[in-house]
Protein backbone atom coordinates (compact mmCIF):
# COMPACT_ATOMS: atom_id res chain seq x y z
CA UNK A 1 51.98 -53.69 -12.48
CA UNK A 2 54.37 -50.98 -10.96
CA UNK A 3 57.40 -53.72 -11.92
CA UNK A 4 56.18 -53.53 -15.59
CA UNK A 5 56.26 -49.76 -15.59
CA UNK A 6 59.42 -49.56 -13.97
CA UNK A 7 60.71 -51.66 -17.07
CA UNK A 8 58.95 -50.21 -19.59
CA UNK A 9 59.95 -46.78 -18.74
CA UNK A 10 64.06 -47.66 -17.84
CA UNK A 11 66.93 -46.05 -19.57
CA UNK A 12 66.03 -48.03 -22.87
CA UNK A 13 62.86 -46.25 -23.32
CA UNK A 14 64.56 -42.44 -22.66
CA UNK A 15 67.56 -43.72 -25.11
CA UNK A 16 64.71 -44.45 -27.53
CA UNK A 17 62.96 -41.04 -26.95
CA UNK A 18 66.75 -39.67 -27.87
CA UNK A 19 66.93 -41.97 -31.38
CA UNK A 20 63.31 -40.93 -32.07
CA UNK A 21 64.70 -37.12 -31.87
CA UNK A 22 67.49 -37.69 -34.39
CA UNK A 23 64.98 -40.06 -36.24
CA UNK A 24 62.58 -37.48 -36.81
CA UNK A 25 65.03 -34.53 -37.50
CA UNK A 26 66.27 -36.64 -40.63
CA UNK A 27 62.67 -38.24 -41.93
CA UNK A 28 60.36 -36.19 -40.87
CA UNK A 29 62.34 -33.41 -42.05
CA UNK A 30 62.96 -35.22 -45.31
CA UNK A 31 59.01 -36.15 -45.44
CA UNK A 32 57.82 -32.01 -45.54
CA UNK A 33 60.07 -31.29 -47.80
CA UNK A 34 59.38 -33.60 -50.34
CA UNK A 35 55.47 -33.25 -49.43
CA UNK A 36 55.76 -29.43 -50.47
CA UNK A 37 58.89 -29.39 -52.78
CA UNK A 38 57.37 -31.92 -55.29
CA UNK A 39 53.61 -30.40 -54.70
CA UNK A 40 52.77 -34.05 -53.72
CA UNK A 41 49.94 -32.12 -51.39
CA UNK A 42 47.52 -31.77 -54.59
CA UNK A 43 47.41 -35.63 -54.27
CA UNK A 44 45.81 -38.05 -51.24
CA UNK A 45 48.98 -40.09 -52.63
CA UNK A 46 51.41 -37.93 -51.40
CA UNK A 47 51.23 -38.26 -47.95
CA UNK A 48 51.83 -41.86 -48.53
CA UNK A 49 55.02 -41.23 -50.54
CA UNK A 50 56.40 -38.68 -49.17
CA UNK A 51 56.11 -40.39 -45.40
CA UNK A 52 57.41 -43.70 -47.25
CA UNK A 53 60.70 -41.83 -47.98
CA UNK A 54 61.12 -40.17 -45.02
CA UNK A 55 60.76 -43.67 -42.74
CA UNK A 56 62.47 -45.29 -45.22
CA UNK A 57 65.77 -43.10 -44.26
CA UNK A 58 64.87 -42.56 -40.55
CA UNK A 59 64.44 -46.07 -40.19
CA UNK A 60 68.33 -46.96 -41.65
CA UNK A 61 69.70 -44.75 -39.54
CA UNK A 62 67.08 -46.16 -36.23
CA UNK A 63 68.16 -49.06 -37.17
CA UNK A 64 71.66 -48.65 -36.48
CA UNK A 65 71.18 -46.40 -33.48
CA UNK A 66 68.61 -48.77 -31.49
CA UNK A 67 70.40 -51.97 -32.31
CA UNK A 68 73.45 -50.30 -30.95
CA UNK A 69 73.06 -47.85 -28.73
CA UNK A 70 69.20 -47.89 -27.18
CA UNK A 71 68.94 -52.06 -26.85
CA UNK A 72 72.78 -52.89 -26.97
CA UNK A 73 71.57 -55.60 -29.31
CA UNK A 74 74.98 -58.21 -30.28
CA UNK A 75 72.77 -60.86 -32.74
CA UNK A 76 74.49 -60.82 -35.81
CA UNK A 77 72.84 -61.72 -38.98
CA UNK A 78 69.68 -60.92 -40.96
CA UNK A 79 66.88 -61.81 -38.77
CA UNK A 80 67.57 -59.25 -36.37
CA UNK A 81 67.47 -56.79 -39.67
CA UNK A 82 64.40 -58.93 -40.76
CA UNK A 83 62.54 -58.63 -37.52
CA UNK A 84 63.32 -54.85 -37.72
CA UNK A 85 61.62 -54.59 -41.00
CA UNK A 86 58.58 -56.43 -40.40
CA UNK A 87 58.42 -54.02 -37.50
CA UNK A 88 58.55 -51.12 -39.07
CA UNK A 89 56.43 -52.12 -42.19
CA UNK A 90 53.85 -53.15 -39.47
CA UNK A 91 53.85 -50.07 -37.66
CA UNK A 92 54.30 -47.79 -40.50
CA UNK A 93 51.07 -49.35 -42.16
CA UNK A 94 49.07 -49.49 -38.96
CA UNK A 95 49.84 -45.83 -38.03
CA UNK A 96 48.50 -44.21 -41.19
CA UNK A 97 46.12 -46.55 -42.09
CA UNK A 98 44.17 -45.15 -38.79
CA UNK A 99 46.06 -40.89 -39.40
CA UNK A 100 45.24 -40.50 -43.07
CA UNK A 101 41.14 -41.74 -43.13
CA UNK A 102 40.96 -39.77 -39.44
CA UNK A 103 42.15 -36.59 -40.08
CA UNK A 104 40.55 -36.62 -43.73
CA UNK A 105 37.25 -37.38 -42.34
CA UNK A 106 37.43 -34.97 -39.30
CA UNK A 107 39.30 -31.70 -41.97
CA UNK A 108 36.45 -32.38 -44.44
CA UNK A 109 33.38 -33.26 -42.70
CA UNK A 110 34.08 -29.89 -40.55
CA UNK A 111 35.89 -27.57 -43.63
CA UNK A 112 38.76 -27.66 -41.04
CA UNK A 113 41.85 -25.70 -42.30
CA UNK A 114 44.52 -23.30 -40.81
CA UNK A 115 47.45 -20.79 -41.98
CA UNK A 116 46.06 -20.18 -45.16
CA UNK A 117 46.44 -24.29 -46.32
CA UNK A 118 43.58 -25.87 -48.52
CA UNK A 119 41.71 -28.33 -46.48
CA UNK A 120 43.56 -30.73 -48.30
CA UNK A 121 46.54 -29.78 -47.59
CA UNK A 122 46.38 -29.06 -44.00
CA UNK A 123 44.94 -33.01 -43.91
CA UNK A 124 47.93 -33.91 -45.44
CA UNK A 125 50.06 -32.35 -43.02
CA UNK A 126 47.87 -32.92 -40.08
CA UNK A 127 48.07 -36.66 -40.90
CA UNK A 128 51.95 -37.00 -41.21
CA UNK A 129 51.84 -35.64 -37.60
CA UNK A 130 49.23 -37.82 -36.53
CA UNK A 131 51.37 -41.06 -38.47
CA UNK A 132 54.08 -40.04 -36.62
CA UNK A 133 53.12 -40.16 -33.07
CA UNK A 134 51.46 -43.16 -33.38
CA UNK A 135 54.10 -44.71 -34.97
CA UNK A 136 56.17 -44.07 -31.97
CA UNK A 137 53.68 -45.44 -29.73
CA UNK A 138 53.84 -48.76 -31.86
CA UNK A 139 57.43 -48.95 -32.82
CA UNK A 140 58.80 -48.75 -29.64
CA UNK A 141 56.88 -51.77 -28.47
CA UNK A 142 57.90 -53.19 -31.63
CA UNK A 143 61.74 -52.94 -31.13
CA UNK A 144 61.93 -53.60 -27.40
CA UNK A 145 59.76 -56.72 -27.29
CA UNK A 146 60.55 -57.97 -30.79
CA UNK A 147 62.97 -56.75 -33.37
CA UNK A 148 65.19 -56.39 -30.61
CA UNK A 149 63.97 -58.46 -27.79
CA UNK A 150 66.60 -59.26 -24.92
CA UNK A 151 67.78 -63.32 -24.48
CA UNK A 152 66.55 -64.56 -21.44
């Protein structure tokens, strides 16, 4: 077990925590604005399309950075770009398919709010977070074991 921590947790995983900074700089960045620029908080729907965007963008430039940089990845091709994808569409799905119905159900079943946001709102914003972290958690598996899994 310690063997598989050690691995897990190498330089790959810290050069990944360093991606996920610049990552989240540029699409989550991108995400807020476009949630309260557009209004897209009056809608459940704009969570969904505002975080859409934002990965979308984060995830070119992730791409480029993790196959790169983090995993030193030399496969040339589409299915490494492929595998990424499915990854990420994966993740993406599985992370606020479990944020959005959580937080909604815990804001509104409790009138939960803060800093002067409707409870809808601060749901909205509250999930992005949420979708966020988890994606981490997911993606990272994702990319080290299979968009960008070493050859043994």
């Amino acid at each position: 077990m310690g063997d598989f921590i050690k691995k897990f947790f190498d330089i790959k995983f810290w050069k990944f925590i360093l991606v996920g900074v610049i990552n989240t700089l540029v699409g989550n960045g991108l995400q807020f604005v476009l949630f309260a620029l557009f209004a897209w908080d009056r809608y459940e729907w704009g969570v969904w399309l505002a975080s859409a965007l934002g990965y979308l963008i984060g995830s070119i430039v992730s791409y480029f950075l993790n196959k790169y940089f983090t995993f030193k990845n030399t496969e040339k091709g589409w299915k490494p770009i492929l595998r990424f994808a499915l990854n990420i569409a994966v993740c993406y799905a599985l992370s606020y398919c479990i944020a959005i119905p959580l937080i909604k159900w815990i804001c509104t079943a409790n009138n939960f709010t803060m800093f002067s946001f409707t409870v809808e709102q601060f749901a909205g914003y509250t999930s992005m977070i949420l979708g966020s972290c988890l994606f981490v958690a997911f993606n990272y598996i994702g990319q080290r074991f299979f968009a960008f899994k070493e050859k043994k």
